[in-house]
PDB file of N, CA and C in Angstrom:
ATOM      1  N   UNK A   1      -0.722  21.693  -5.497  1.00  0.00           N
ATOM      2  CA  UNK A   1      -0.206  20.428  -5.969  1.00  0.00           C
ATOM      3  C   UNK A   1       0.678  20.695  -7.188  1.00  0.00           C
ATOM      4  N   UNK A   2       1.592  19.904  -7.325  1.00  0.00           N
ATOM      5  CA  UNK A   2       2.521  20.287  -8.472  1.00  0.00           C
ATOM      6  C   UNK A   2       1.900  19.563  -9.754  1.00  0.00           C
ATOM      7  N   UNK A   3       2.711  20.222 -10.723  1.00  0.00           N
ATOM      8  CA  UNK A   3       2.100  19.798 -11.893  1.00  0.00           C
ATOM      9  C   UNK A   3       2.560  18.240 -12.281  1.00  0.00           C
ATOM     10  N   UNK A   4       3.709  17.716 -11.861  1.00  0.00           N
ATOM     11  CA  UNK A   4       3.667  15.831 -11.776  1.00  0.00           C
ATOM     12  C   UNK A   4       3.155  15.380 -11.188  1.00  0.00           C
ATOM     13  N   UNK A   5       2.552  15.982  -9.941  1.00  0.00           N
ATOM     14  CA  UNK A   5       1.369  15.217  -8.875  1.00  0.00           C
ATOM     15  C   UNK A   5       0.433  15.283  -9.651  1.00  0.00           C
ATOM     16  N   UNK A   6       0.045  16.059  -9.849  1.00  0.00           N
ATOM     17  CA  UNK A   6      -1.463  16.437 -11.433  1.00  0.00           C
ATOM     18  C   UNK A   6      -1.638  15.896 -12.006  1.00  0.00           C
ATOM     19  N   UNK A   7      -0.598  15.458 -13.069  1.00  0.00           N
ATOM     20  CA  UNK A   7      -0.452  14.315 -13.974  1.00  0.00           C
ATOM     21  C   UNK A   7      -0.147  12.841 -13.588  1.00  0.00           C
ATOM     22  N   UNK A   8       0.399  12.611 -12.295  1.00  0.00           N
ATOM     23  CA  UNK A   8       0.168  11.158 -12.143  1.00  0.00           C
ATOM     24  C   UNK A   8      -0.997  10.794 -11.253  1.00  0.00           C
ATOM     25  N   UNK A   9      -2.065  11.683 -10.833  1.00  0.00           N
ATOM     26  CA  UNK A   9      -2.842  11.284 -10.379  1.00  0.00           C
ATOM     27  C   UNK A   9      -4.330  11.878 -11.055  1.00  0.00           C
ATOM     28  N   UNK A  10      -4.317  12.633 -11.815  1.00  0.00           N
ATOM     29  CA  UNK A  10      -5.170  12.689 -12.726  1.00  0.00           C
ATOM     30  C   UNK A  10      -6.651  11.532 -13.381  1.00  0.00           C
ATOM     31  N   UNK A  11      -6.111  10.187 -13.292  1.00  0.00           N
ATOM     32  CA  UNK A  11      -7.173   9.359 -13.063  1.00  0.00           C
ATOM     33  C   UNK A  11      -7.896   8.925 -11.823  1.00  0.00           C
ATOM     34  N   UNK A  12      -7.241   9.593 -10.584  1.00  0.00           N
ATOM     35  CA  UNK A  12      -7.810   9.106  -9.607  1.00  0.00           C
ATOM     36  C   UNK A  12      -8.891   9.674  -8.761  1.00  0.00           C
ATOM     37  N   UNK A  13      -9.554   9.363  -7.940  1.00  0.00           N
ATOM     38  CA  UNK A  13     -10.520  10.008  -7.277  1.00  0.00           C
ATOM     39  C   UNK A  13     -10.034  11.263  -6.651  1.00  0.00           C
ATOM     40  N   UNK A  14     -10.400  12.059  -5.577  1.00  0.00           N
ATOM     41  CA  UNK A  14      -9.725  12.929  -4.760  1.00  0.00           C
ATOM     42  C   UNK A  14      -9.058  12.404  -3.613  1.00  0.00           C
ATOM     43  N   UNK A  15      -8.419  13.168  -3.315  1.00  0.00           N
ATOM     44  CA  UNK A  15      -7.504  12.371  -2.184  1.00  0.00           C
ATOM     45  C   UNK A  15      -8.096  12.665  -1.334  1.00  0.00           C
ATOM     46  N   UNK A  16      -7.858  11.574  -0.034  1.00  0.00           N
ATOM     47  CA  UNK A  16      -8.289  11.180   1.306  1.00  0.00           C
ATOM     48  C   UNK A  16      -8.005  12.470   2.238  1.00  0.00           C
ATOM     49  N   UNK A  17      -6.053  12.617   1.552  1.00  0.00           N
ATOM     50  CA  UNK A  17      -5.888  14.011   2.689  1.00  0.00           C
ATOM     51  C   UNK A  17      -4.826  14.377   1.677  1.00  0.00           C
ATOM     52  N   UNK A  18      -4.349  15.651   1.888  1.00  0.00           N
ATOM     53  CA  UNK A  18      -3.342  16.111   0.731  1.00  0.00           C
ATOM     54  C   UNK A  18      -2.466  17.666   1.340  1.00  0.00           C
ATOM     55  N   UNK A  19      -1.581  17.371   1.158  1.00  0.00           N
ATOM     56  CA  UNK A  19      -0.817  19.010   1.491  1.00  0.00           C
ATOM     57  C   UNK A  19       0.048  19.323   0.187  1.00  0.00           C
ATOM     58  N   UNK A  20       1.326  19.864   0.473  1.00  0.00           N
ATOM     59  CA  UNK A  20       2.048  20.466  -1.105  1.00  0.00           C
ATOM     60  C   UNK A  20       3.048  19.482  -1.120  1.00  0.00           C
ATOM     61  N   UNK A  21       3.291  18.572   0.111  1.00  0.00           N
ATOM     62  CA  UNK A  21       4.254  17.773  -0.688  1.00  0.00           C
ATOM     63  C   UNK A  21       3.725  16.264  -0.957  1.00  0.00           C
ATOM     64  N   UNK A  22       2.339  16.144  -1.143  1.00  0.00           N
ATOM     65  CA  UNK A  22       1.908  14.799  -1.599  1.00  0.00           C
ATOM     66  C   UNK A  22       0.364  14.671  -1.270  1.00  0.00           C
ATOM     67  N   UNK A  23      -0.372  13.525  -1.184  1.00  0.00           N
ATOM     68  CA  UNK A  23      -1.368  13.336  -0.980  1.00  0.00           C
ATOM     69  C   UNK A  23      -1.625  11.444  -0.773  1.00  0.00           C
ATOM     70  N   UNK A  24      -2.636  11.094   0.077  1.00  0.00           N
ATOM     71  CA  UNK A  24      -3.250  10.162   0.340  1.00  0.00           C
ATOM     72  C   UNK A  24      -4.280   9.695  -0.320  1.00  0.00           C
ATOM     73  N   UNK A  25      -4.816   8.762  -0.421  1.00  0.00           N
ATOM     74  CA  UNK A  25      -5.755   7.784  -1.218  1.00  0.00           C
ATOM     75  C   UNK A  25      -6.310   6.734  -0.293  1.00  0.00           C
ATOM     76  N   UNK A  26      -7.611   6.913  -0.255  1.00  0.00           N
ATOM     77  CA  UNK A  26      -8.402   5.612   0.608  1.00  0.00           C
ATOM     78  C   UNK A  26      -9.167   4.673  -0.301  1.00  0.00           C
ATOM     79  N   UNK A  27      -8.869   3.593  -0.411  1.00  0.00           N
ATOM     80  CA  UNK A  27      -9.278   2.199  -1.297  1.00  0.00           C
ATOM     81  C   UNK A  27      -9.048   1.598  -1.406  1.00  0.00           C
ATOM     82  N   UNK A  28      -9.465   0.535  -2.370  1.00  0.00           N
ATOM     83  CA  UNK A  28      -8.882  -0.782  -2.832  1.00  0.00           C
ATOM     84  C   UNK A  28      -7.447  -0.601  -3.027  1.00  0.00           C
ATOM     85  N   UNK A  29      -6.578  -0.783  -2.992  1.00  0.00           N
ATOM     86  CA  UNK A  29      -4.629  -0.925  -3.342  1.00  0.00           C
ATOM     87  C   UNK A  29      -5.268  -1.426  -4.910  1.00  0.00           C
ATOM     88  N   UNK A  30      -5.954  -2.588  -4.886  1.00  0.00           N
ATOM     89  CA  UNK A  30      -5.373  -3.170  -5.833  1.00  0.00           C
ATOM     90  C   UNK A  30      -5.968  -2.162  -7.341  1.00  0.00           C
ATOM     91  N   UNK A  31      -7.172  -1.424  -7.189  1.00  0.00           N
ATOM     92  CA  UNK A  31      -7.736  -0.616  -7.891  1.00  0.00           C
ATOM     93  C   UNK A  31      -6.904   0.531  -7.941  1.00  0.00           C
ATOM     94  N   UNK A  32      -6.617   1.204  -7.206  1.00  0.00           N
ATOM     95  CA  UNK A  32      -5.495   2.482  -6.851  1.00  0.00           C
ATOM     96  C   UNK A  32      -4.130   2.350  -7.843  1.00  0.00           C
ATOM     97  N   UNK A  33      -3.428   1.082  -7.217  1.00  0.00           N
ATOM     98  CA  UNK A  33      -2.315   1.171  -7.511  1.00  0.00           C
ATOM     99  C   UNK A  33      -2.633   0.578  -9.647  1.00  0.00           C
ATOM    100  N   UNK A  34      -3.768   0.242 -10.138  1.00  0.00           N
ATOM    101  CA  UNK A  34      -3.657   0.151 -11.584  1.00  0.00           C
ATOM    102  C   UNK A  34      -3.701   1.278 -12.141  1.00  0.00           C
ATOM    103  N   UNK A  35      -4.149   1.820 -11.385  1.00  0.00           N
ATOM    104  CA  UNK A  35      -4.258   3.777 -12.077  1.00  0.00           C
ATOM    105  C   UNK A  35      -2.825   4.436 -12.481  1.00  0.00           C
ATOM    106  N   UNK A  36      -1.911   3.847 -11.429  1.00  0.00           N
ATOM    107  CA  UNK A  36      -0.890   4.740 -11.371  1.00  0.00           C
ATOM    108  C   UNK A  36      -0.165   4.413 -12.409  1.00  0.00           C
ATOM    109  N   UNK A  37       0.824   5.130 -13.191  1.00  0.00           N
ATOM    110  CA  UNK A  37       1.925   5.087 -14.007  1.00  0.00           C
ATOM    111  C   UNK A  37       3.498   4.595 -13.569  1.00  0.00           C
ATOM    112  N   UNK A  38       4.119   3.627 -14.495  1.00  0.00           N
ATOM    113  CA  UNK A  38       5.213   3.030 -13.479  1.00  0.00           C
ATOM    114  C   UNK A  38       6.050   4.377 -12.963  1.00  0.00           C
ATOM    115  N   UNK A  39       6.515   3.721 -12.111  1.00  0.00           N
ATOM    116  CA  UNK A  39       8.011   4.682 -11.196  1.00  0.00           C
ATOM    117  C   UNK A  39       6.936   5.621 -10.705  1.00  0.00           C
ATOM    118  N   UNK A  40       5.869   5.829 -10.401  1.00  0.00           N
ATOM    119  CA  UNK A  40       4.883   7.422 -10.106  1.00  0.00           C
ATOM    120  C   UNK A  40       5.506   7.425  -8.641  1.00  0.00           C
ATOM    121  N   UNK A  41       5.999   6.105  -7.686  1.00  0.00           N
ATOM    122  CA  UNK A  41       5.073   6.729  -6.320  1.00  0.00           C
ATOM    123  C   UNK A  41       6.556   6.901  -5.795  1.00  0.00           C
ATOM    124  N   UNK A  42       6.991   7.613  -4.759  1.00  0.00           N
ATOM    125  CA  UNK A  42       8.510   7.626  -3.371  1.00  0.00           C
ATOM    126  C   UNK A  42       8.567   6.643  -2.416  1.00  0.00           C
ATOM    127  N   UNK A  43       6.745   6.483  -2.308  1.00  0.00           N
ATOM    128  CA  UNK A  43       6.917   6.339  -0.929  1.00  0.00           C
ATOM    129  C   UNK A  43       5.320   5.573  -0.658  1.00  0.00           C
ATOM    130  N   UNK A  44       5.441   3.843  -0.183  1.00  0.00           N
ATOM    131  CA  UNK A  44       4.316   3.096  -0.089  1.00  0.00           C
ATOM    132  C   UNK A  44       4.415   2.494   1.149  1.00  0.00           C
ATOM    133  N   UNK A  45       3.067   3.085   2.121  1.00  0.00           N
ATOM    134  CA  UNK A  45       3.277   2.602   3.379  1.00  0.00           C
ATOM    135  C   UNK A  45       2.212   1.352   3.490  1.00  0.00           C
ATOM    136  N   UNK A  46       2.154   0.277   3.852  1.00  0.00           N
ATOM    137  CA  UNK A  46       1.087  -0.332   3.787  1.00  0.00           C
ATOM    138  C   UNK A  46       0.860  -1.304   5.027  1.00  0.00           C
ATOM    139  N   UNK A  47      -0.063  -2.143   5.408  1.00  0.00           N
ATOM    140  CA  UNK A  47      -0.913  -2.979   6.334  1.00  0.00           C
ATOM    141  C   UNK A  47      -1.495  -3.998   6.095  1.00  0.00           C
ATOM    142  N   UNK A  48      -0.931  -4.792   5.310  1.00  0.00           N
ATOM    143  CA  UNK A  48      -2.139  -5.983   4.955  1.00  0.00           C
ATOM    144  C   UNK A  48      -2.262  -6.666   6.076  1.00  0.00           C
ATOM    145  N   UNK A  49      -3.415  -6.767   5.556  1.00  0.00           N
ATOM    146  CA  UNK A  49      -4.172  -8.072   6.443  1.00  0.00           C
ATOM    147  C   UNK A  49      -3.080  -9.383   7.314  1.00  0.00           C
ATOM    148  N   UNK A  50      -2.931  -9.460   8.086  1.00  0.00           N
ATOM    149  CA  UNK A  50      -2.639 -10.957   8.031  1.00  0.00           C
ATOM    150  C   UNK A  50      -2.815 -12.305   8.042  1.00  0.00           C
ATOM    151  N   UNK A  51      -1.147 -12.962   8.070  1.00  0.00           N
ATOM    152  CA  UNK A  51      -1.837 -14.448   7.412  1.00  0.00           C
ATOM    153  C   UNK A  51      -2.596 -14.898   8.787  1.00  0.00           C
ATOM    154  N   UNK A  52      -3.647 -15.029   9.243  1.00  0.00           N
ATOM    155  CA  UNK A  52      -3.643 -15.890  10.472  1.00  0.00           C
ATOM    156  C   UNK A  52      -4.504 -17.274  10.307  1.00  0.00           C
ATOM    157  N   UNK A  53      -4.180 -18.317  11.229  1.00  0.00           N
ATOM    158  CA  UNK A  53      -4.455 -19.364  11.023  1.00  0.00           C
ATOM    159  C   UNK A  53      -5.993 -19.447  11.389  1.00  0.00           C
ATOM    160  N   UNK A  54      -7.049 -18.120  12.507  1.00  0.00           N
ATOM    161  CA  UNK A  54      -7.775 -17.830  12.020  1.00  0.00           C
ATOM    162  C   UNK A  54      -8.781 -17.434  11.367  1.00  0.00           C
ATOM    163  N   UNK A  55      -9.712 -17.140  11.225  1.00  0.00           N
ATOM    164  CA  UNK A  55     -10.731 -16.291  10.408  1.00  0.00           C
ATOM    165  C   UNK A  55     -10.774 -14.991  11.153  1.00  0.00           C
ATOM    166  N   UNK A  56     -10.877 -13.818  10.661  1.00  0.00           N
ATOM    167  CA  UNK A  56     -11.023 -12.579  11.164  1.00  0.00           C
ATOM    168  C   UNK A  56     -12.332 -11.616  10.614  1.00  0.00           C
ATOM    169  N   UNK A  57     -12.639 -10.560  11.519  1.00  0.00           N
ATOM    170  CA  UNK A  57     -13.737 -10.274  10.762  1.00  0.00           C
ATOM    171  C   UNK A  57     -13.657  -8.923   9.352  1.00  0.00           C
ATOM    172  N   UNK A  58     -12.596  -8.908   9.618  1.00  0.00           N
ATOM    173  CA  UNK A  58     -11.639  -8.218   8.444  1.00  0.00           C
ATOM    174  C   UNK A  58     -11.484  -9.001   7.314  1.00  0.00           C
ATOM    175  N   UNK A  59     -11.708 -10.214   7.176  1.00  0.00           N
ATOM    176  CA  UNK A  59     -11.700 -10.976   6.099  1.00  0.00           C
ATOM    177  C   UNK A  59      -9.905 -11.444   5.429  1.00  0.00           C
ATOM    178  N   UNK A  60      -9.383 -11.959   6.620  1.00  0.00           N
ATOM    179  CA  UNK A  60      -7.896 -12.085   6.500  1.00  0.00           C
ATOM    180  C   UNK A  60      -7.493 -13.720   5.711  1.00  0.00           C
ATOM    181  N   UNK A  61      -6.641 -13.723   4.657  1.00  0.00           N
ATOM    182  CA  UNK A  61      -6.404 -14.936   4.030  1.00  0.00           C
ATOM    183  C   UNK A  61      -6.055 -16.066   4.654  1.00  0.00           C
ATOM    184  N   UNK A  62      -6.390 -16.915   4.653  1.00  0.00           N
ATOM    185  CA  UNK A  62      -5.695 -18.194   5.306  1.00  0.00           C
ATOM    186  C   UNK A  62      -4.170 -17.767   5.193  1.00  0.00           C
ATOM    187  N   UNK A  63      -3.317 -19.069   6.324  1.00  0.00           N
ATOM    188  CA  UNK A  63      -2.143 -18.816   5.843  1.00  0.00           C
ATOM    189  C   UNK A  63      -1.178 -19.411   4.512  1.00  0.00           C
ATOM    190  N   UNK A  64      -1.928 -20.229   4.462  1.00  0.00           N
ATOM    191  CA  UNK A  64      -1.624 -21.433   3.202  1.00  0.00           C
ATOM    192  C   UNK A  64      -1.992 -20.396   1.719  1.00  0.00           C
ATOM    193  N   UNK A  65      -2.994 -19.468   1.830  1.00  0.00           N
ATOM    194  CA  UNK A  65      -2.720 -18.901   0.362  1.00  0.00           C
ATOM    195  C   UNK A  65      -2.234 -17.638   0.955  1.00  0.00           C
ATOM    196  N   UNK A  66      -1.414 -16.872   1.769  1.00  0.00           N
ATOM    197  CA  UNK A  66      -1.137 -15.473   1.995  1.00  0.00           C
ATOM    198  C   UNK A  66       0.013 -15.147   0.528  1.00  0.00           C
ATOM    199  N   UNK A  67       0.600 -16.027   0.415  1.00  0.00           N
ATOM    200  CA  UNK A  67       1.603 -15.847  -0.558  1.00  0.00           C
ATOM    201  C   UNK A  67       0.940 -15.245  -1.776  1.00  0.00           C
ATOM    202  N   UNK A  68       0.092 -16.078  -2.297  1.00  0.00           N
ATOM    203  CA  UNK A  68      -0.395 -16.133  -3.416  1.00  0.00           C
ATOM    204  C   UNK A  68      -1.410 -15.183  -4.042  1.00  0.00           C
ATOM    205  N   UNK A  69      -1.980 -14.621  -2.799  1.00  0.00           N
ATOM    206  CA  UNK A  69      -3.073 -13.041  -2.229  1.00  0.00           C
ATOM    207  C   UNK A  69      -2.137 -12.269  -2.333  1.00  0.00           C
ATOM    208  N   UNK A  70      -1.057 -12.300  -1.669  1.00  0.00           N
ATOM    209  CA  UNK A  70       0.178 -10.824  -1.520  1.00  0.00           C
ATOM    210  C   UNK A  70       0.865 -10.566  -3.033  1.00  0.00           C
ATOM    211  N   UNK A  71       0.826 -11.271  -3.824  1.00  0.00           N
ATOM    212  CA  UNK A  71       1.866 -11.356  -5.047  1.00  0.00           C
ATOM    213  C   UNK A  71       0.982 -10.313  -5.983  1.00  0.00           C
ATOM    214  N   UNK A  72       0.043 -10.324  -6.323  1.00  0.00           N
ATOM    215  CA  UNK A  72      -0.406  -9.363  -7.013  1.00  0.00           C
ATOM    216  C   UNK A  72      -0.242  -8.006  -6.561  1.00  0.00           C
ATOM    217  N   UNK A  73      -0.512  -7.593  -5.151  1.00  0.00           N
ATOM    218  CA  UNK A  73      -0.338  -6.364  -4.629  1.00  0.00           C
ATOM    219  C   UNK A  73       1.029  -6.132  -4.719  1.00  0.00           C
ATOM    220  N   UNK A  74       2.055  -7.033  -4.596  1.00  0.00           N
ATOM    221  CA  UNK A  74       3.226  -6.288  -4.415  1.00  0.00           C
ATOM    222  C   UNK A  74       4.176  -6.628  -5.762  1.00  0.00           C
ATOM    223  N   UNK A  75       3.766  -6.991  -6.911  1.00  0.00           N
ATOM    224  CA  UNK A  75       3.794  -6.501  -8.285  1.00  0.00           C
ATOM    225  C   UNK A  75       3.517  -5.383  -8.733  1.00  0.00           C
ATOM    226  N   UNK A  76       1.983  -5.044  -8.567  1.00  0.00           N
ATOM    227  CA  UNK A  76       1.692  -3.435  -8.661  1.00  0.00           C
ATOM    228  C   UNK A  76       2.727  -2.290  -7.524  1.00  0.00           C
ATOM    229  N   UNK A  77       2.882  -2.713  -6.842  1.00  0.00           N
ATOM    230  CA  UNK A  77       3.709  -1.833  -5.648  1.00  0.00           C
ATOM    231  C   UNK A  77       5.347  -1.766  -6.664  1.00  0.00           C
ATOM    232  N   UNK A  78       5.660  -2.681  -6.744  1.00  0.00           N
ATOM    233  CA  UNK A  78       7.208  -2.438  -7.185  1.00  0.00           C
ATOM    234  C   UNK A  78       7.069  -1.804  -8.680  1.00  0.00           C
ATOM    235  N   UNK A  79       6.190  -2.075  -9.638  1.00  0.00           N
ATOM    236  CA  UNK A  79       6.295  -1.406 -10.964  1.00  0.00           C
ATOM    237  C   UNK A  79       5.735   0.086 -10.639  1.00  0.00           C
ATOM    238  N   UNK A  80       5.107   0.803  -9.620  1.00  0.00           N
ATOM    239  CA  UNK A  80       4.792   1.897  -9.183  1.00  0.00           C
ATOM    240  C   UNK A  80       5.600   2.909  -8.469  1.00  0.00           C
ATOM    241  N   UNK A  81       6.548   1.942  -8.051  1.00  0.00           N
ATOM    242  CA  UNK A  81       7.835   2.780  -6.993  1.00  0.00           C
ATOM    243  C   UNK A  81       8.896   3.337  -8.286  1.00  0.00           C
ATOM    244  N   UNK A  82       8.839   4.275  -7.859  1.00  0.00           N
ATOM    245  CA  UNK A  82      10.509   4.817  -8.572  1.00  0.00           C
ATOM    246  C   UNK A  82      11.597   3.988  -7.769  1.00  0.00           C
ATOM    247  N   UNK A  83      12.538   4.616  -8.298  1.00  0.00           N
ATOM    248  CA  UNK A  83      13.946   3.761  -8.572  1.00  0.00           C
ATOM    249  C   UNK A  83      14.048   3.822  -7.068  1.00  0.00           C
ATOM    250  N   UNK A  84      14.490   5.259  -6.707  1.00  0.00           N
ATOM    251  CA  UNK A  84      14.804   6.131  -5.634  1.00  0.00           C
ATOM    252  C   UNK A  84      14.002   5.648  -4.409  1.00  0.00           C
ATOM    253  N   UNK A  85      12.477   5.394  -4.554  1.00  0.00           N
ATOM    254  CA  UNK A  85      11.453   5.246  -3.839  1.00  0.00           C
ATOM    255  C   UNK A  85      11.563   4.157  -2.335  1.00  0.00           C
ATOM    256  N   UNK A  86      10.663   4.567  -1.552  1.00  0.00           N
ATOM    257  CA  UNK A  86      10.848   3.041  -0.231  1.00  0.00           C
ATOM    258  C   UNK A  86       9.332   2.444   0.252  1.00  0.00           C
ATOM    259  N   UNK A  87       9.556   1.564   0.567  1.00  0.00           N
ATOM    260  CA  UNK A  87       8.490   0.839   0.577  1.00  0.00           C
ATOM    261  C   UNK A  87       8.573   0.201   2.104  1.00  0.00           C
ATOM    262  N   UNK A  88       7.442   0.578   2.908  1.00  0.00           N
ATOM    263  CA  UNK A  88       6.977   0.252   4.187  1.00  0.00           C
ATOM    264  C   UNK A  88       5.997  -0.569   4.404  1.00  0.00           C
ATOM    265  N   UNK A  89       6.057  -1.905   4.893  1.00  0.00           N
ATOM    266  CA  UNK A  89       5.039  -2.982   5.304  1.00  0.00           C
ATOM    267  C   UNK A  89       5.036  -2.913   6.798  1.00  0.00           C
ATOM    268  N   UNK A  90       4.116  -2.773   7.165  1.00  0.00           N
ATOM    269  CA  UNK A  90       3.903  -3.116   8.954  1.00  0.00           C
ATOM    270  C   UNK A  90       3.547  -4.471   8.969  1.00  0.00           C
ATOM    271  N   UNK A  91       4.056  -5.130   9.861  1.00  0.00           N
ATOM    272  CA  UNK A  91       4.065  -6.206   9.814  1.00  0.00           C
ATOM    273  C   UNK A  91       3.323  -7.094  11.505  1.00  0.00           C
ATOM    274  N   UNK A  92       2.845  -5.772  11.781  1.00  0.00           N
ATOM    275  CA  UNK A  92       3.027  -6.491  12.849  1.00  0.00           C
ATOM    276  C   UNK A  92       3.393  -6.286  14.118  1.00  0.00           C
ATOM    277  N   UNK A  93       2.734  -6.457  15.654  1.00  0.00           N
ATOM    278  CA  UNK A  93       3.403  -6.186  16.618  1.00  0.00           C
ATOM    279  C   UNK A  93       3.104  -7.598  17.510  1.00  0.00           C
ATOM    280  N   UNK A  94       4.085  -7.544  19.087  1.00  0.00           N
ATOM    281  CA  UNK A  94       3.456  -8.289  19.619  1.00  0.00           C
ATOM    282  C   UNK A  94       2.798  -8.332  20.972  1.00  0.00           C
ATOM    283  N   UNK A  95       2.139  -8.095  20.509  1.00  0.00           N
ATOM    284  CA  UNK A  95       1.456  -7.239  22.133  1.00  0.00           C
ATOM    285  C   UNK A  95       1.406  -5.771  22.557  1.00  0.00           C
ATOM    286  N   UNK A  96       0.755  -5.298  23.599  1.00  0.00           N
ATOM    287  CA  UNK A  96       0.742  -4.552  24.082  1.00  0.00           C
ATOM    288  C   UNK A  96       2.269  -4.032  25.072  1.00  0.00           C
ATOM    289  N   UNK A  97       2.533  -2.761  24.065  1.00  0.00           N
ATOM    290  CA  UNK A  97       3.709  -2.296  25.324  1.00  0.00           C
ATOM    291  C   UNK A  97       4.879  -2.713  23.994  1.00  0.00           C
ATOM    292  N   UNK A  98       4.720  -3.431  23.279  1.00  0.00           N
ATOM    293  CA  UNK A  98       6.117  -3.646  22.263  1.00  0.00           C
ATOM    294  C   UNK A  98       6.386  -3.040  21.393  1.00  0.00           C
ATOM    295  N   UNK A  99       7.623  -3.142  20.417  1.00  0.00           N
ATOM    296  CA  UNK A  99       7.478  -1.918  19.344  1.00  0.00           C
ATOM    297  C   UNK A  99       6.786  -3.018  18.158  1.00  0.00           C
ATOM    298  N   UNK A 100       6.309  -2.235  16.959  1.00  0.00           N
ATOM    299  CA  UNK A 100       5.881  -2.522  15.880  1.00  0.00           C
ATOM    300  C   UNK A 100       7.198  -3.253  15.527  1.00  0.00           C
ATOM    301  N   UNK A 101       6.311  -4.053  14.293  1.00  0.00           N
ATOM    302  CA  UNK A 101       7.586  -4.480  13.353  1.00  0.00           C
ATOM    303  C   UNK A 101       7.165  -4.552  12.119  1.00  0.00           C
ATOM    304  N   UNK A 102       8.655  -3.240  11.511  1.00  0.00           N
ATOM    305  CA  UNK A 102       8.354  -2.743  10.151  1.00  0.00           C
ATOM    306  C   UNK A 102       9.141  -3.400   9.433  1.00  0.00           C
ATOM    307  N   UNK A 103       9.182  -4.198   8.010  1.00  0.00           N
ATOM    308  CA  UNK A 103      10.038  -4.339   7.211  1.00  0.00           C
ATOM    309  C   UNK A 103      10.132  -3.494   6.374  1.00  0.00           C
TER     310      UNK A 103
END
């Protein structure tokens, strides 16, 4: 691991999975991403929950507050990304046999 990977992850647990050009983290986002130092991350792939109208056993937000659930996570996400950095939301597919849909 390099010595800026070292230092920006230094408060965190061990990683989930890790090689020489980065490493993974399994947890809370919202706990994870307070650890980190701004601009730390390249590259944020993520899955939330969705809004559905409803109840799941995943514990998915109504759709009426999804907004208001998502805004904190993706505050911490943008003060964590470097400049340079990209940011991946799955969003979603529809059905079986279709492609995903990534924003």
């Amino acid at each position: 691991m390099s010595q800026q990977l070292t230092d920006i992850t230094k408060n965190l647990h061990a990683p989930f999975y890790e090689t020489e050009d980065g490493c993974a983290y399994l947890g809370d986002a919202r706990d994870l991403l307070a650890m980190l130092p701004d601009q730390a991350v390249n590259l944020i792939v993520t899955s939330p929950p969705f809004a559905l109208r409803r109840q799941k056993e995943y514990g998915n937000v109504d759709a009426s507050e999804y907004v208001e659930w998502f805004q904190p996570f993706a505050r911490e996400m943008w003060r964590v990304l470097a400049q340079s950095g990209s940011l991946v939301i799955h969003i979603g597919s529809r059905g079986k046999g279709c492609r995903h849909g990534f924003a």
